[in-house]
Protein backbone atom coordinates (compact mmCIF):
# COMPACT_ATOMS: atom_id res chain seq x y z
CA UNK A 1 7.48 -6.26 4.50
CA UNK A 2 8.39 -9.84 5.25
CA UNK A 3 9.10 -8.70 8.65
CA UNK A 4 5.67 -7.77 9.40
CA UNK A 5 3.96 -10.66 7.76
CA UNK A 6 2.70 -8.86 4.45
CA UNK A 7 0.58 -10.90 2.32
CA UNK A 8 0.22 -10.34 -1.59
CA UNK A 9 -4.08 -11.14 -1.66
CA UNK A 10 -3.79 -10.21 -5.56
CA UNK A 11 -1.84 -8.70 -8.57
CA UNK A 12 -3.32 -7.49 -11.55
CA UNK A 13 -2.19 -5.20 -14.41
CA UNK A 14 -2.76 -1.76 -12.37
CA UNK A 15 -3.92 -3.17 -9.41
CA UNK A 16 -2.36 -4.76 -6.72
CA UNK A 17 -4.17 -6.04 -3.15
CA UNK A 18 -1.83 -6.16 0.34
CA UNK A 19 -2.74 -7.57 4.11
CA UNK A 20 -0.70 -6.93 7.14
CA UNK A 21 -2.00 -8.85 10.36
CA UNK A 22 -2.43 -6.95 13.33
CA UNK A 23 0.38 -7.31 15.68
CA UNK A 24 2.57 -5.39 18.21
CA UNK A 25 5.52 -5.55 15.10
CA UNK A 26 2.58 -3.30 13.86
CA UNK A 27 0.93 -0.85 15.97
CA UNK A 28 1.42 2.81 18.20
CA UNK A 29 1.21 3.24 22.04
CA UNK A 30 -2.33 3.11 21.77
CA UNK A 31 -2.75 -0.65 20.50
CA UNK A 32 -3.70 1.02 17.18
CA UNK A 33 -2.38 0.08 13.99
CA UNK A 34 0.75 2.66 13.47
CA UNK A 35 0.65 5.12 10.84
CA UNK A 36 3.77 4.22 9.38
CA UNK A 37 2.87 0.47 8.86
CA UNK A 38 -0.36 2.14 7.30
CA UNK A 39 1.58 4.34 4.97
CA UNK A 40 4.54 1.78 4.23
CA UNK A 41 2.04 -0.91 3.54
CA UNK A 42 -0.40 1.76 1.06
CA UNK A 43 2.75 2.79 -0.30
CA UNK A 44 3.95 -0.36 -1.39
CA UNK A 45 1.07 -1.22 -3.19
CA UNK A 46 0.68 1.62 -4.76
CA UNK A 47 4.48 1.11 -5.72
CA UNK A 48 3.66 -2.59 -6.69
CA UNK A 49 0.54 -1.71 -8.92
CA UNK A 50 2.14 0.71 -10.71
CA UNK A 51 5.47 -1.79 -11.69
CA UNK A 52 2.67 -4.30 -13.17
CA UNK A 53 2.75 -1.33 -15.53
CA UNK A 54 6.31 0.12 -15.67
CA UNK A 55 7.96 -0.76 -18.65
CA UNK A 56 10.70 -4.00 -19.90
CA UNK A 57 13.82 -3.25 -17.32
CA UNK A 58 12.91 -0.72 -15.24
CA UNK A 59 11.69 -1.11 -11.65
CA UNK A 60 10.09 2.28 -10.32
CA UNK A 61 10.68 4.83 -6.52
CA UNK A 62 8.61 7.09 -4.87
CA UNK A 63 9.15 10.28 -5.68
CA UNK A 64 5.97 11.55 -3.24
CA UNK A 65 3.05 10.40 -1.00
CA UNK A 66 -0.15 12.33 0.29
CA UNK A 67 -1.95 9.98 2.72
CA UNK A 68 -4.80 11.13 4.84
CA UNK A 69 -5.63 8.59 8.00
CA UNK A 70 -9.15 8.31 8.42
CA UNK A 71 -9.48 5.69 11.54
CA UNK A 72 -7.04 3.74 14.00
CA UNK A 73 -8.53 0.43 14.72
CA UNK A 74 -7.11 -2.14 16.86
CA UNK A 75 -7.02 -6.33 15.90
CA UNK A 76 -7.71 -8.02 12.10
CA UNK A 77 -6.25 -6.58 9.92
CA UNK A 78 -5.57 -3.76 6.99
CA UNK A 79 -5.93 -4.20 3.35
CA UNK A 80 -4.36 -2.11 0.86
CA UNK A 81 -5.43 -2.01 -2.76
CA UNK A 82 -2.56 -0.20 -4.91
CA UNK A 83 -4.68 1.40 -8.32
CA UNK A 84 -2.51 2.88 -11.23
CA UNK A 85 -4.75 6.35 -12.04
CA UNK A 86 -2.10 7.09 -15.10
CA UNK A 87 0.77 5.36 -16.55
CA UNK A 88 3.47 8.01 -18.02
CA UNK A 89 7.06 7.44 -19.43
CA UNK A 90 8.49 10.12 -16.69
CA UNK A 91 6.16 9.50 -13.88
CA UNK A 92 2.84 7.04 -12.75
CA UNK A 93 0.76 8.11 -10.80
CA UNK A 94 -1.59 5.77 -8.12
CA UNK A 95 -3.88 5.42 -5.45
CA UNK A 96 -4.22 3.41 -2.43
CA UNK A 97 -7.08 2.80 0.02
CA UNK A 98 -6.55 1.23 3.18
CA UNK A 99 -9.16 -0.29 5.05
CA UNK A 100 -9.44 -2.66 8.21
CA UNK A 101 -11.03 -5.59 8.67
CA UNK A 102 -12.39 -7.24 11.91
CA UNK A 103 -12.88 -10.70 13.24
CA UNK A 104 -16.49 -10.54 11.81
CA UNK A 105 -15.19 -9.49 8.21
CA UNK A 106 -16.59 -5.64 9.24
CA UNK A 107 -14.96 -3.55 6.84
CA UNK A 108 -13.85 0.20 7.79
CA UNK A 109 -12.38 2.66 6.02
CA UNK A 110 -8.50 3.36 7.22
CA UNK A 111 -6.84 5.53 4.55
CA UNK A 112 -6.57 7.11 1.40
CA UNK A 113 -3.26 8.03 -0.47
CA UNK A 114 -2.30 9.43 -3.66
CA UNK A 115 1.54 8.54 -4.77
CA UNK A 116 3.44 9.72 -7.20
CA UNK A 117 6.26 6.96 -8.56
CA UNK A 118 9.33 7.32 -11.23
CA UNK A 119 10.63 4.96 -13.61
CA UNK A 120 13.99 3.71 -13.08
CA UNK A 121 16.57 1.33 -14.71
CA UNK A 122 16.45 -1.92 -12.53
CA UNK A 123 19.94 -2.24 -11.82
CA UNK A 124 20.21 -5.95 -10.41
């Protein structure tokens, strides 16, 4: 996410906060913030909040996503917050809501998603 200027805002046992800039690396046809950038950036902190609670040596993968888009807003930027919702041995499972923020600091809801992850050996 380096590529598209993803900052970590916060990191927290369970929770973890993401912002991606608005910025043509970033958006649809439109001028709207693309959908995938709004998935890939829920579903990495939904990934990320749920390795603040993976266990010693592994690292964890998506096994599944539901995301439902709720607006498409040009400029700002997007905020993620990643939420672990339950911490298993086989599988976590975690939410994200997306939201965009304006120039004035107006806050609008973007997107919801609910993620499914799996613990795996980190092999590096």
């Amino acid at each position: 996410m380096n590529h598209l200027g993803v900052r970590l805002l916060s990191a927290t046992e369970g929770r973890v906060e993401l912002a991606l800039p608005y910025s043509d690396k970033a958006t649809q046809q439109q001028g709207g913030f693309h959908g995938g950038a709004i998935g890939a950036l829920a579903d990495i902190a939904g990934g990320y909040a749920g390795l603040t609670v993976a266990p010693e040596g592994m690292e964890v993968v998506t096994v599944e996503f539901k995301i439902n888009f709720l607006n498409s807003l040009q400029g700002g930027e997007i905020r993620a917050t990643g939420k672990v919702l339950k911490a298993g041995r086989r599988v976590i499972v975690t939410s994200a809501e997306v939201v965009h923020i304006d120039a004035n600091g107006k806050s609008t809801p973007c997107a919801v998603m609910q993620q499914t992850l799996a613990p795996v050996p980190q092999t590096y």
